[in-house]
C-alpha atoms as a PDB file:
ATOM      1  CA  UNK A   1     -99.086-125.149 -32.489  1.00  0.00           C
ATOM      2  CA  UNK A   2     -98.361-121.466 -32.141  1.00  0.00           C
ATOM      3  CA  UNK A   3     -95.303-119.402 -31.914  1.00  0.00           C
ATOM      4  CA  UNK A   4     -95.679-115.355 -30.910  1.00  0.00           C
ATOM      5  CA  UNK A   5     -93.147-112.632 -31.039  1.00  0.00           C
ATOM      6  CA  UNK A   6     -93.150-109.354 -29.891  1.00  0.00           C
ATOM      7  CA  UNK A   7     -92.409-107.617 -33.090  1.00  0.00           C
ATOM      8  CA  UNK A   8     -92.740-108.867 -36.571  1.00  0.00           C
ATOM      9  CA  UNK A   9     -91.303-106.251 -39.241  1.00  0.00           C
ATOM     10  CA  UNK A  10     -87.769-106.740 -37.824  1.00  0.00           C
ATOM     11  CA  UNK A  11     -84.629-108.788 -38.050  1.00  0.00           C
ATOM     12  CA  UNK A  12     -84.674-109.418 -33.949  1.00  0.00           C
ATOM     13  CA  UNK A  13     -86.585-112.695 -33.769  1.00  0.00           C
ATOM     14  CA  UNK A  14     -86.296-113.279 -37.705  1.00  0.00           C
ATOM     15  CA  UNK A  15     -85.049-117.077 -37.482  1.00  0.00           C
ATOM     16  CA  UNK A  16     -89.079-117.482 -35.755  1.00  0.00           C
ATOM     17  CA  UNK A  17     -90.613-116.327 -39.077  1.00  0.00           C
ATOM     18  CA  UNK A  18     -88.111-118.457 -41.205  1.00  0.00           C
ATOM     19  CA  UNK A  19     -88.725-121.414 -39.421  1.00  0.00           C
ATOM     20  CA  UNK A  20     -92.446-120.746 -40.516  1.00  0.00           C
ATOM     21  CA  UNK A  21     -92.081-119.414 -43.349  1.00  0.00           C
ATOM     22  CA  UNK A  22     -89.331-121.896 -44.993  1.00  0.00           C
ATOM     23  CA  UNK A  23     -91.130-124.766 -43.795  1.00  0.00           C
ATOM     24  CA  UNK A  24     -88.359-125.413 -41.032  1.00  0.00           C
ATOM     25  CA  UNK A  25     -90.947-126.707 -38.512  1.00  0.00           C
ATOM     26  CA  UNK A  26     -92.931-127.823 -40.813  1.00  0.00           C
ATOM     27  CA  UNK A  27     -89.523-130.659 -41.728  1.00  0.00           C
ATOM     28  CA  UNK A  28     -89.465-131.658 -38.108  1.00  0.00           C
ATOM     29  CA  UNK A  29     -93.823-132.416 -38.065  1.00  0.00           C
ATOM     30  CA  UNK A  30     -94.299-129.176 -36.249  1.00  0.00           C
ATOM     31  CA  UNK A  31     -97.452-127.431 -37.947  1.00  0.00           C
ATOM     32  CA  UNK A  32     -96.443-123.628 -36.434  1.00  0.00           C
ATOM     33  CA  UNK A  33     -98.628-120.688 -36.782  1.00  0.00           C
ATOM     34  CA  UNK A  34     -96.968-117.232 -36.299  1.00  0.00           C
ATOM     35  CA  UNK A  35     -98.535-114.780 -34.497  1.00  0.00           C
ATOM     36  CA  UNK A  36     -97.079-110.719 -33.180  1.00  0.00           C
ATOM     37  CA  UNK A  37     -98.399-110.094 -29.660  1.00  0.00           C
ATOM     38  CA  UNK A  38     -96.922-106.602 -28.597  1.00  0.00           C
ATOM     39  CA  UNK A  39     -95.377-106.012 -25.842  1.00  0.00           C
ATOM     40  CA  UNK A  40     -93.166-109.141 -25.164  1.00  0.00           C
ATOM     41  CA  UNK A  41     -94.233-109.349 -21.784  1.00  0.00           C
ATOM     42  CA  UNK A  42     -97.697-110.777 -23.243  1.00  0.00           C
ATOM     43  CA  UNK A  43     -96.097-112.685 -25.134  1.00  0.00           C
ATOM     44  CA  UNK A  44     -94.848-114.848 -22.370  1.00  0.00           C
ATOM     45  CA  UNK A  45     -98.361-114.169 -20.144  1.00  0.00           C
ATOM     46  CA  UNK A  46    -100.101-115.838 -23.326  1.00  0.00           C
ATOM     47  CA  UNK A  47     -97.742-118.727 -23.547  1.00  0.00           C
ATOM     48  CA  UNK A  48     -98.032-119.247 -19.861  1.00  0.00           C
ATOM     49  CA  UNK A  49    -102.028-119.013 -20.076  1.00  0.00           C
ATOM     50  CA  UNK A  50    -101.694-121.864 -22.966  1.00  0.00           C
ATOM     51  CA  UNK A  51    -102.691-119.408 -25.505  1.00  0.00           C
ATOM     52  CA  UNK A  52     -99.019-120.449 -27.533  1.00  0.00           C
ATOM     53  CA  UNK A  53     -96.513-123.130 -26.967  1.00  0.00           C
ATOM     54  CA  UNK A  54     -93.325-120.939 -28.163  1.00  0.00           C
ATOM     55  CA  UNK A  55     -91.713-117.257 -27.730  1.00  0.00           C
ATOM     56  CA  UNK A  56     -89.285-115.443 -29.864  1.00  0.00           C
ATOM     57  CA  UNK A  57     -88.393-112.993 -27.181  1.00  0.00           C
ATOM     58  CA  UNK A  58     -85.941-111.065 -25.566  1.00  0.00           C
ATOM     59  CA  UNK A  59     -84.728-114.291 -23.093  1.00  0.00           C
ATOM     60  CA  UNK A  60     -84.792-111.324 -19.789  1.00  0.00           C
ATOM     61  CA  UNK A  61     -88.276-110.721 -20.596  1.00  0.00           C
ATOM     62  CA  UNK A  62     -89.423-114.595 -19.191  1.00  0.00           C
ATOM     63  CA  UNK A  63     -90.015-113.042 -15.956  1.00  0.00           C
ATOM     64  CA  UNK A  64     -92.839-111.300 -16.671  1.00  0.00           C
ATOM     65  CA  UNK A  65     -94.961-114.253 -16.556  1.00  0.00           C
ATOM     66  CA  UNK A  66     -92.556-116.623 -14.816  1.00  0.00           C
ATOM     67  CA  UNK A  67     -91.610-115.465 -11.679  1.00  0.00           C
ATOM     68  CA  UNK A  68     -87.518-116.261 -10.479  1.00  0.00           C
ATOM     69  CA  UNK A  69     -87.334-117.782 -14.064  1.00  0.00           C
ATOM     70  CA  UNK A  70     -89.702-120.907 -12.456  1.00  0.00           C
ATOM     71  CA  UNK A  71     -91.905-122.755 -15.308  1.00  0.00           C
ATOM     72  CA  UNK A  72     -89.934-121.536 -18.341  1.00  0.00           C
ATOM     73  CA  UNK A  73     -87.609-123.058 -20.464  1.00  0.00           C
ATOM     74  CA  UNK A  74     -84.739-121.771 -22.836  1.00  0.00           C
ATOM     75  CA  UNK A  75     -84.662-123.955 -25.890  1.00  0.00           C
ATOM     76  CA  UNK A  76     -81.782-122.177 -27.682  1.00  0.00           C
ATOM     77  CA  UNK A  77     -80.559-118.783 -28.675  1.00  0.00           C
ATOM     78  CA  UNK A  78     -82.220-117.137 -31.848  1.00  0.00           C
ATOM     79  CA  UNK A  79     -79.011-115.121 -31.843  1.00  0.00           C
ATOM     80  CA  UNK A  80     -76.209-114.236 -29.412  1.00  0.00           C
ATOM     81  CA  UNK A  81     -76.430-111.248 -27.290  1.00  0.00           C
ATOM     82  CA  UNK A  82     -78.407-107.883 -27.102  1.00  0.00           C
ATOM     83  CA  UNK A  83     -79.319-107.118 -30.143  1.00  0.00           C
ATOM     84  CA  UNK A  84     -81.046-103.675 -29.858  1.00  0.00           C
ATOM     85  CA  UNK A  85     -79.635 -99.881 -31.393  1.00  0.00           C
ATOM     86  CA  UNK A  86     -79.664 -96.756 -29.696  1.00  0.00           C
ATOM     87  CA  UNK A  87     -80.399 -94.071 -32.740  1.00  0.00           C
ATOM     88  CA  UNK A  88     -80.526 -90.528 -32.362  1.00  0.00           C
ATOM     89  CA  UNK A  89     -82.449 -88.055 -34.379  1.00  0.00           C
ATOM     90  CA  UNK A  90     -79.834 -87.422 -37.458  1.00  0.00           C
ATOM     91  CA  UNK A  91     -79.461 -83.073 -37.101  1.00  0.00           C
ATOM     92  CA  UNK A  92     -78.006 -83.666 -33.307  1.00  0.00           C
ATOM     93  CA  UNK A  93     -74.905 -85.001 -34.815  1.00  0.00           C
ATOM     94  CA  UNK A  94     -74.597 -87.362 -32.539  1.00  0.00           C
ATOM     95  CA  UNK A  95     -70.963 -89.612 -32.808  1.00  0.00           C
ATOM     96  CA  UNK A  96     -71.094 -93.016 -32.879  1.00  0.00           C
ATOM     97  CA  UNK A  97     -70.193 -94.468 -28.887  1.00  0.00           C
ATOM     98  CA  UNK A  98     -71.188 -90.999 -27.610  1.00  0.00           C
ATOM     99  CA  UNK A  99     -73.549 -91.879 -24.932  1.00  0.00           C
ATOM    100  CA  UNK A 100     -73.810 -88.468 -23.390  1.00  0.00           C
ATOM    101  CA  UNK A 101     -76.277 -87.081 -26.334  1.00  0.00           C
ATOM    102  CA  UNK A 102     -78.870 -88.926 -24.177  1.00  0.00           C
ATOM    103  CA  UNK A 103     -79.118 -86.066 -21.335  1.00  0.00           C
ATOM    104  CA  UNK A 104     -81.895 -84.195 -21.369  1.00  0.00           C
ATOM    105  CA  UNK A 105     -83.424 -85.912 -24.742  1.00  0.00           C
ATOM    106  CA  UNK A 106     -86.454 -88.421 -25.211  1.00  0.00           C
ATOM    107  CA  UNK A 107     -85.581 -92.236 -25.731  1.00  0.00           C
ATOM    108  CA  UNK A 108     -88.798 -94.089 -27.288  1.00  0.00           C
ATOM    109  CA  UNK A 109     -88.310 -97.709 -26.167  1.00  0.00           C
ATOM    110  CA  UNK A 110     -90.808-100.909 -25.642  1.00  0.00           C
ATOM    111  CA  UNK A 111     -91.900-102.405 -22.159  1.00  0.00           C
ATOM    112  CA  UNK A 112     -89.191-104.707 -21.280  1.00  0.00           C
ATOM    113  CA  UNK A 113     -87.151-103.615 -23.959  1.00  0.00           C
ATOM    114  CA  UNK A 114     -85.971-100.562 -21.940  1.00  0.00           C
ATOM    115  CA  UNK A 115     -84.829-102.607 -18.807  1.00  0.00           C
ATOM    116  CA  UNK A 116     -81.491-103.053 -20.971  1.00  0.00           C
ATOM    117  CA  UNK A 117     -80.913 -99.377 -22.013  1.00  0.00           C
ATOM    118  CA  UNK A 118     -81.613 -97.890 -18.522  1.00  0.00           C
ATOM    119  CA  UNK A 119     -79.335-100.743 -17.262  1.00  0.00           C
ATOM    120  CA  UNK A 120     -76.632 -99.518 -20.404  1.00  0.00           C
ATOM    121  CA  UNK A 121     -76.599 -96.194 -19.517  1.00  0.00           C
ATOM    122  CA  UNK A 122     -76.151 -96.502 -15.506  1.00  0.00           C
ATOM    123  CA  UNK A 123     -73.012 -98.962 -16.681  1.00  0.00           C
ATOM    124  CA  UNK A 124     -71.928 -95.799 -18.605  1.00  0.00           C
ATOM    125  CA  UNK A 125     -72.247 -93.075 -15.966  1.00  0.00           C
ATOM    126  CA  UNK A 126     -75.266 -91.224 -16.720  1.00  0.00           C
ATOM    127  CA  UNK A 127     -77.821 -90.913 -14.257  1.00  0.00           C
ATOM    128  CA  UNK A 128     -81.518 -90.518 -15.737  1.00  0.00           C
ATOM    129  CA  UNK A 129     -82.474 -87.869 -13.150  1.00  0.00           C
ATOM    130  CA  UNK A 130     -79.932 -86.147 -12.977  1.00  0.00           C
ATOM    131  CA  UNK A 131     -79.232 -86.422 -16.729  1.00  0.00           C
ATOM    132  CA  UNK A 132     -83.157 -85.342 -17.738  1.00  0.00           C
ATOM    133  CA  UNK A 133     -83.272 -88.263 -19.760  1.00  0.00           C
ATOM    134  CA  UNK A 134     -86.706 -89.664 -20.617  1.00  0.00           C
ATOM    135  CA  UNK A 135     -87.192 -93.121 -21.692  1.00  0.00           C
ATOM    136  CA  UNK A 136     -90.856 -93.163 -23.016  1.00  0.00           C
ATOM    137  CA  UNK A 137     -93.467 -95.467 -24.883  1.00  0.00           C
ATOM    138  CA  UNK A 138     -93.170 -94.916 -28.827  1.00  0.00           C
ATOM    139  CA  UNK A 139     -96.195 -92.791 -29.422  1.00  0.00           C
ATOM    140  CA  UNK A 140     -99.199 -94.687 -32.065  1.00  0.00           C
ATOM    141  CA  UNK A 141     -97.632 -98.288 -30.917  1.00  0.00           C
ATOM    142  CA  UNK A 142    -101.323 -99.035 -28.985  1.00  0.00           C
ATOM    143  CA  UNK A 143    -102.244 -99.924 -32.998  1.00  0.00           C
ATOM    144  CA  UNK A 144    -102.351-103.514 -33.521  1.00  0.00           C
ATOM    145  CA  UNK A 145     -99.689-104.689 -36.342  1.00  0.00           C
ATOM    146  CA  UNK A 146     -97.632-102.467 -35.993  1.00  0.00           C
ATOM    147  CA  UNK A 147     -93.656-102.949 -36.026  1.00  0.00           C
ATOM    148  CA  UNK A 148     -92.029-100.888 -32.816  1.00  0.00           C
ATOM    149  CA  UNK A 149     -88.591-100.521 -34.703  1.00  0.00           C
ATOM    150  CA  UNK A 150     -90.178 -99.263 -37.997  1.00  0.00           C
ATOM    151  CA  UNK A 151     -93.100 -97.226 -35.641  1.00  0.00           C
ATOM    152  CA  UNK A 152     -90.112 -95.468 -33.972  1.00  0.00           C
ATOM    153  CA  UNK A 153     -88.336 -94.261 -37.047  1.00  0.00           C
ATOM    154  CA  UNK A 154     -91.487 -93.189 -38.090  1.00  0.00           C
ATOM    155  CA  UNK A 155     -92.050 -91.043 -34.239  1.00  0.00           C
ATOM    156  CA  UNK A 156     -88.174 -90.319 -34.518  1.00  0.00           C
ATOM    157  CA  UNK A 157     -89.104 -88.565 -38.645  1.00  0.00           C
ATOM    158  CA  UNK A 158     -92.206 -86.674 -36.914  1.00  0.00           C
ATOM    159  CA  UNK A 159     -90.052 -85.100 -34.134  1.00  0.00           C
ATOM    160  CA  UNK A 160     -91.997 -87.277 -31.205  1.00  0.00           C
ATOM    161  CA  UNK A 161     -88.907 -88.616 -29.733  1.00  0.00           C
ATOM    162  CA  UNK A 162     -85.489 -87.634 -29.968  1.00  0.00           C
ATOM    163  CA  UNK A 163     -83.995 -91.059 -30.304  1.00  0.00           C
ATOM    164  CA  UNK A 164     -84.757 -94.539 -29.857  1.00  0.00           C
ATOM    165  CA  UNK A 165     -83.823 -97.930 -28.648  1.00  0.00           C
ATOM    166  CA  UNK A 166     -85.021-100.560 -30.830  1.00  0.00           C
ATOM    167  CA  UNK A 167     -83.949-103.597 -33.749  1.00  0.00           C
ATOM    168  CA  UNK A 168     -81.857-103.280 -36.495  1.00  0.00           C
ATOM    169  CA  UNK A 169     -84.966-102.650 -38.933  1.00  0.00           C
ATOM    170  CA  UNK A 170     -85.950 -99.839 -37.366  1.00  0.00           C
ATOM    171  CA  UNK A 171     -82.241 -98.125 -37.174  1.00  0.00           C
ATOM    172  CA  UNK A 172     -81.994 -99.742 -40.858  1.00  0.00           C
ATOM    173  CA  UNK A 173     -84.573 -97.689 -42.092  1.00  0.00           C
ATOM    174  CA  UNK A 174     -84.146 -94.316 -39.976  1.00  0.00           C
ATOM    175  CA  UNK A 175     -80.293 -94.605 -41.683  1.00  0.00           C
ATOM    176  CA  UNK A 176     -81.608 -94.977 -44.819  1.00  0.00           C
ATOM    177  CA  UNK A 177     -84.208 -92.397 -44.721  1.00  0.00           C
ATOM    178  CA  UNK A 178     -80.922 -90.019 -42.996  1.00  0.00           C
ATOM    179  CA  UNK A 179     -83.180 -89.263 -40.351  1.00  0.00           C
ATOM    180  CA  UNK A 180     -81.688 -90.825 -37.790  1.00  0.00           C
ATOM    181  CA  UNK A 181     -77.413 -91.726 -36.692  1.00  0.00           C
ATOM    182  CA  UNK A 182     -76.536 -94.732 -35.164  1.00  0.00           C
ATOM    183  CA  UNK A 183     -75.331 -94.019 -31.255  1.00  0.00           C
ATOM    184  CA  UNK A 184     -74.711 -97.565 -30.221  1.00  0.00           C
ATOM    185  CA  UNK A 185     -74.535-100.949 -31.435  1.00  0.00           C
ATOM    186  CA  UNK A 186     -74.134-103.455 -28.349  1.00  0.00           C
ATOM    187  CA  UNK A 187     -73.573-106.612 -30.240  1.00  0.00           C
ATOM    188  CA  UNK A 188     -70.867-104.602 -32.066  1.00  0.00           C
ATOM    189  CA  UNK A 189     -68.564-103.817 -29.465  1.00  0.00           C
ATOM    190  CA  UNK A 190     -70.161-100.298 -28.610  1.00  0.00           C
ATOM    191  CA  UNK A 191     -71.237 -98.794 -25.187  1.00  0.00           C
ATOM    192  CA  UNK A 192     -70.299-100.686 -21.918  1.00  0.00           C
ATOM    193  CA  UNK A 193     -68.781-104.311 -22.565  1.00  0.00           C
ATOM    194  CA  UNK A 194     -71.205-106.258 -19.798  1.00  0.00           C
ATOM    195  CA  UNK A 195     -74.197-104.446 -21.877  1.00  0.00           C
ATOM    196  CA  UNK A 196     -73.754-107.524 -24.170  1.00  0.00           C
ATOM    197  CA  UNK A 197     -74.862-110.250 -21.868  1.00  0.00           C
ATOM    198  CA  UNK A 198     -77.939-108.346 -20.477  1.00  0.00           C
ATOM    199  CA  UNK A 199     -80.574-110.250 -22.750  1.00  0.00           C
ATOM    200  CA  UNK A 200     -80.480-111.916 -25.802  1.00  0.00           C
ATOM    201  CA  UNK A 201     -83.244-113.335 -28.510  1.00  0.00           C
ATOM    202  CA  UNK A 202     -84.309-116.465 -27.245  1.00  0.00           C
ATOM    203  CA  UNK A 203     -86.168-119.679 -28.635  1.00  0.00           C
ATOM    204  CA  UNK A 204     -88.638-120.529 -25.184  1.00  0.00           C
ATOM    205  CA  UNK A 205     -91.056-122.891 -24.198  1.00  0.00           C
ATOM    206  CA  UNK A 206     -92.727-124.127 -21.021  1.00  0.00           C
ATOM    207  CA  UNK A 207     -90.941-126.643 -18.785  1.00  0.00           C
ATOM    208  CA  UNK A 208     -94.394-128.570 -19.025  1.00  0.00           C
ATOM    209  CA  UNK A 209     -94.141-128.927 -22.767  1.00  0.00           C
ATOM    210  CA  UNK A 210     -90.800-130.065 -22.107  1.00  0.00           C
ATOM    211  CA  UNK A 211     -91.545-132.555 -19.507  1.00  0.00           C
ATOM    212  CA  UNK A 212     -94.785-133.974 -21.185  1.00  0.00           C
ATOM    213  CA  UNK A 213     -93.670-133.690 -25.079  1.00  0.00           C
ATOM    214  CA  UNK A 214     -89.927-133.745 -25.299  1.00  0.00           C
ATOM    215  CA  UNK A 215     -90.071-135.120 -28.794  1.00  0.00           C
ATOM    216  CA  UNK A 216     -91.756-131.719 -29.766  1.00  0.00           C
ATOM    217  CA  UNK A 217     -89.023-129.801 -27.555  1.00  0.00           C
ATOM    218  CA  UNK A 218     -86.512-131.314 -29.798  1.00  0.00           C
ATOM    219  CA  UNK A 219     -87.666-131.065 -32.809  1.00  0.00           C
ATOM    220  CA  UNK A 220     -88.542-127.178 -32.377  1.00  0.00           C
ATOM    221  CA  UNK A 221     -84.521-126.658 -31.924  1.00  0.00           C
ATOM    222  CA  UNK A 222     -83.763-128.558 -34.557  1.00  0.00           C
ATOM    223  CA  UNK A 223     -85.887-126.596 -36.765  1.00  0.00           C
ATOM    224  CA  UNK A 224     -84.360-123.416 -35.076  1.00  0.00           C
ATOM    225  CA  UNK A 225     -80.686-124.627 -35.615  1.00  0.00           C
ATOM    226  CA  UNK A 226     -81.931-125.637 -39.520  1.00  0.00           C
ATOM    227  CA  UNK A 227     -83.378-122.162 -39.780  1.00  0.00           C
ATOM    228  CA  UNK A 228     -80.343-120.578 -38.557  1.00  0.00           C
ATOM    229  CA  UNK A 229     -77.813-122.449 -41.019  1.00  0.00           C
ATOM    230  CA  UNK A 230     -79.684-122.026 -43.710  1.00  0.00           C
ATOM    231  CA  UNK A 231     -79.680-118.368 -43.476  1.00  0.00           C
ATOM    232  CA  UNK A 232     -76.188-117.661 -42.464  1.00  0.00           C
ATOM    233  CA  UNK A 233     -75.488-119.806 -46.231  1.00  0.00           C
ATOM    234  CA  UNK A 234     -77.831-117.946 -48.161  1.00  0.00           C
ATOM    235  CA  UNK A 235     -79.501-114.527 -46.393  1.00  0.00           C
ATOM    236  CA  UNK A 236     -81.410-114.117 -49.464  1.00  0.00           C
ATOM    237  CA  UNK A 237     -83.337-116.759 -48.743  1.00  0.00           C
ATOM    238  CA  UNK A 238     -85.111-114.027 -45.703  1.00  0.00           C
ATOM    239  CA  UNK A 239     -86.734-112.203 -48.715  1.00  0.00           C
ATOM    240  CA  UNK A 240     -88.884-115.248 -49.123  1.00  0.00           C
ATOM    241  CA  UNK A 241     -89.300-115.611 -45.784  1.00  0.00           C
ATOM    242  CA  UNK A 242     -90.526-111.723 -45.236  1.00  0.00           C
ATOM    243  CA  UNK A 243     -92.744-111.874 -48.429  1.00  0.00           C
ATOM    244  CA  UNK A 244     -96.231-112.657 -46.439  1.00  0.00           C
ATOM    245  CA  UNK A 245     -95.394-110.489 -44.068  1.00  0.00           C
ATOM    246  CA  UNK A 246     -93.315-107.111 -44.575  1.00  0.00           C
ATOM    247  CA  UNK A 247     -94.005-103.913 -46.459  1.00  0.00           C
ATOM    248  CA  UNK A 248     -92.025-103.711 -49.571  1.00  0.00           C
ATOM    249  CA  UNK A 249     -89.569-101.497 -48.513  1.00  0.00           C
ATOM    250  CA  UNK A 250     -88.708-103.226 -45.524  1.00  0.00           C
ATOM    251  CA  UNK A 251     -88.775-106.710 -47.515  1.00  0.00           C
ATOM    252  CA  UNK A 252     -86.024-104.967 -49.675  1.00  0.00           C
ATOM    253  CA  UNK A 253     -83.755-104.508 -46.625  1.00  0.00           C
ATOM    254  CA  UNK A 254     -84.386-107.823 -44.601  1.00  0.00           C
ATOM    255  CA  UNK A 255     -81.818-110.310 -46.632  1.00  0.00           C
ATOM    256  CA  UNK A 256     -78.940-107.765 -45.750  1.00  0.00           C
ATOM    257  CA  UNK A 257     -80.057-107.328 -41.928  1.00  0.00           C
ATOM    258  CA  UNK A 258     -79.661-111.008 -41.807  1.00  0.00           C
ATOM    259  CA  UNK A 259     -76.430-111.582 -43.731  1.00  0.00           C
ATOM    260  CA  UNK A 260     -74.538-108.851 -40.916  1.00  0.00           C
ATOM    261  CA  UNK A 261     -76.944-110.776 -38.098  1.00  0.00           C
ATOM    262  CA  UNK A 262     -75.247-114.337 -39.589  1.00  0.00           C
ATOM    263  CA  UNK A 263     -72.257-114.321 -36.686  1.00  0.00           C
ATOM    264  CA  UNK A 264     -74.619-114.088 -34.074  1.00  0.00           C
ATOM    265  CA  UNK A 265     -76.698-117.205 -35.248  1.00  0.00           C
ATOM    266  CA  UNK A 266     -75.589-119.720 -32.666  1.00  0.00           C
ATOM    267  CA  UNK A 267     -78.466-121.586 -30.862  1.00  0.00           C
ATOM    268  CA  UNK A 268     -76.629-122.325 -28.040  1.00  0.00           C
ATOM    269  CA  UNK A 269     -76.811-121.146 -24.271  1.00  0.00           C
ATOM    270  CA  UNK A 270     -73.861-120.941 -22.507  1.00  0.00           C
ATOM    271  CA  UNK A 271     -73.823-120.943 -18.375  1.00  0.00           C
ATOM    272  CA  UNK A 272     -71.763-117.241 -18.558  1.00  0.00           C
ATOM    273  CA  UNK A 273     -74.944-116.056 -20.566  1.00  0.00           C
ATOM    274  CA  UNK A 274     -77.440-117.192 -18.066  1.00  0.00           C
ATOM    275  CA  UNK A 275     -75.074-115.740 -15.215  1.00  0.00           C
ATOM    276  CA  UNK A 276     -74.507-112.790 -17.052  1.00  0.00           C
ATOM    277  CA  UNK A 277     -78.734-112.230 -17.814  1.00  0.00           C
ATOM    278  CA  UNK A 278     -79.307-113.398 -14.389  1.00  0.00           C
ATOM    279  CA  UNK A 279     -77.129-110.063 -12.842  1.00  0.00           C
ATOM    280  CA  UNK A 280     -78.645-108.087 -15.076  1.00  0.00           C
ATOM    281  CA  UNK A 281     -82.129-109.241 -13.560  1.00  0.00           C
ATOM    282  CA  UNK A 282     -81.592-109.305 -10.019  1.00  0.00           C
ATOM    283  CA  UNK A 283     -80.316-105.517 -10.883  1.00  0.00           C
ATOM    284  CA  UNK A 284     -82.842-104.345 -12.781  1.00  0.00           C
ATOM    285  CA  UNK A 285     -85.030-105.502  -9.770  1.00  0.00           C
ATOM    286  CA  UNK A 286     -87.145-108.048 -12.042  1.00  0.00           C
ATOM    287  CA  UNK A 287     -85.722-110.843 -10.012  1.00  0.00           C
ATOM    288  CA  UNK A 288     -85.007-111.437  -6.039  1.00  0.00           C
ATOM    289  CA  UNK A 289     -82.760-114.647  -6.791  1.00  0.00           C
ATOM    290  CA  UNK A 290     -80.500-115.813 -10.068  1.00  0.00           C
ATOM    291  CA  UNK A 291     -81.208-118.548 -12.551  1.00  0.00           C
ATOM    292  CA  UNK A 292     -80.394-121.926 -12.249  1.00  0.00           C
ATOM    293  CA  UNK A 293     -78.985-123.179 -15.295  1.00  0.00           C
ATOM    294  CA  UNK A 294     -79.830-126.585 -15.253  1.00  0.00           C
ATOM    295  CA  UNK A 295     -83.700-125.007 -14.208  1.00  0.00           C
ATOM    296  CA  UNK A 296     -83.998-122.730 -17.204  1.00  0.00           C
ATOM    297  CA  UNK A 297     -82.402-123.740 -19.967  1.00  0.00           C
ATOM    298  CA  UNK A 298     -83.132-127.420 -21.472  1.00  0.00           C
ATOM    299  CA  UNK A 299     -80.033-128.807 -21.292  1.00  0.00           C
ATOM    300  CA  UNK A 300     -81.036-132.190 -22.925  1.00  0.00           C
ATOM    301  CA  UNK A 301     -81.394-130.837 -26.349  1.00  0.00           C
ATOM    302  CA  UNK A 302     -78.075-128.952 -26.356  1.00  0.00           C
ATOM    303  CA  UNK A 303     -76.310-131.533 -28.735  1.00  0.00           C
ATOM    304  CA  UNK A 304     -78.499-130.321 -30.958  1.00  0.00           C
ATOM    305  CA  UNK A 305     -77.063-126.684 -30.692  1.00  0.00           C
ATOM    306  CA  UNK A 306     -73.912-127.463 -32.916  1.00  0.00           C
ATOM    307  CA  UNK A 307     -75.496-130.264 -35.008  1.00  0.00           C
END
């Protein structure tokens, strides 16, 4: 079987790896392969086609391949709420919460990915026309392997953009290299409060796999709830996880992304987050009708969320 995320140097769909990596799939007689497909758009057009049978995605991002949410399925929640950073370029000064350094600046962000800051910064008064603000691909990101959060602290370092929206391992290591000041951090109680239930990282699967294997269904949140706990007890354990595939540097930062990521590690889906992502959707224009929670997320596995 195959599991694909959109990016792979990063802390956003980390419990995918570690289910991999620490042999969490492998427990429940799931033989996973991990694979990056960039953007996350493909990723759900591949699992669609049949080319996978999982995403670890941004959960918004289903209805790029599955229009009005129909044929998907939400397995659980790789972690609660939107999980991106908006970082600005370090010598603007910006202050954390201050949303008005965007105007008339360049914000590198991924397809998809940006729905949620355009949608942020309407919710906080600024208007992208009027406000000259630019939210643009990360230049050098058509380069396969690549990592968009550690690309755009690497675009943000060369003066290309003038901030960006992207995971915590990008913002990790444009703080670190004091090239870059952390604007906004949703999940954290910054920017407008709604902005939290835009997206989230989702677990997701097709409702035929669902229908036709439910044993494998079942077993794949199990392994993501295992995954889950056993990082929140013991982030060091992502360092082994990261080994095969993160630069050094990066592997040296992972274990403490994922020890402040450890109160967001709750698989489960609640109806306000579906009604919540399902607003932001329909107002983004990606959908014409909200999500049925009973359709989209499989409810018959959510005794496994909290076991």
């Amino acid at each position: 079987m195959k599991i694909v995320i959109p990016d792979l140097v990063s802390n956003s769909y980390f419990p995918s790896i570690a289910a991999v990596e620490l042999g969490f799939f492998k427990k429940e007689g799931l033989d996973v392969d991990l694979e990056l497909i960039f953007p996350v758009d493909k990723c759900f057009q591949v699992m669609r086609d049949g080319g996978a049978d999982f995403v670890g995605g941004s959960a918004h991002s289903i209805l790029a391949a599955f229009p009005d949410w129909k044929g998907a399925k939400l397995l659980g929640a790789l972690g609660q709420g939107m999980y991106w950073f908006l970082v600005m370029r370090a010598d603007l000064n910006a202050k954390r919460g201050d949303v008005g350094v965007v105007k008339g600046k360049k914000i590198g962000a991924a397809p998809w990915v940006d729905f949620g800051l355009k949608r942020l910064l309407v919710d906080a008064g600024i208007d992208l026309q009027r406000d000259d603000v630019t939210i643009m691909p990360v230049p050098g990101m058509a380069g396969a392997g690549l990592s968009f959060g550690v690309n755009a602290a690497r675009a943000l370092e060369e003066g290309k953009i003038d901030g960006f929206w992207a995971n915590g391992m990008g913002t990790e290591v444009a703080v670190q290299r004091k090239i870059g000041t952390v604007v906004l951090d949703v999940r954290r109680g910054d920017g407008p409060k709604q902005a939290f239930g835009y997206t989230f990282a989702c677990l997701a699967t097709t409702a035929a796999l669902v229908e036709h294997s439910p044993e494998t269904a079942a077993a794949a949140v199990r392994a993501l709830v295992n995954t889950q706990k056993a990082l929140k007890q013991d982030p060091s354990l992502a360092a082994k996880a990261a080994a095969k595939w993160f630069p050094e540097f990066e592997t040296s930062l992972i274990a403490e992304l994922i020890r402040r990521d450890g109160p967001f590690y709750d698989a489960s889906i609640s109806r306000g987050t579906v009604e919540s992502m399902s607003k932001f959707g329909i107002d983004m224009g990606l959908s014409k009708q909200p999500a049925a929670y009973q359709d989209l997320v499989a409810t018959q596995f959510s005794d496994l969320w909290k076991a």
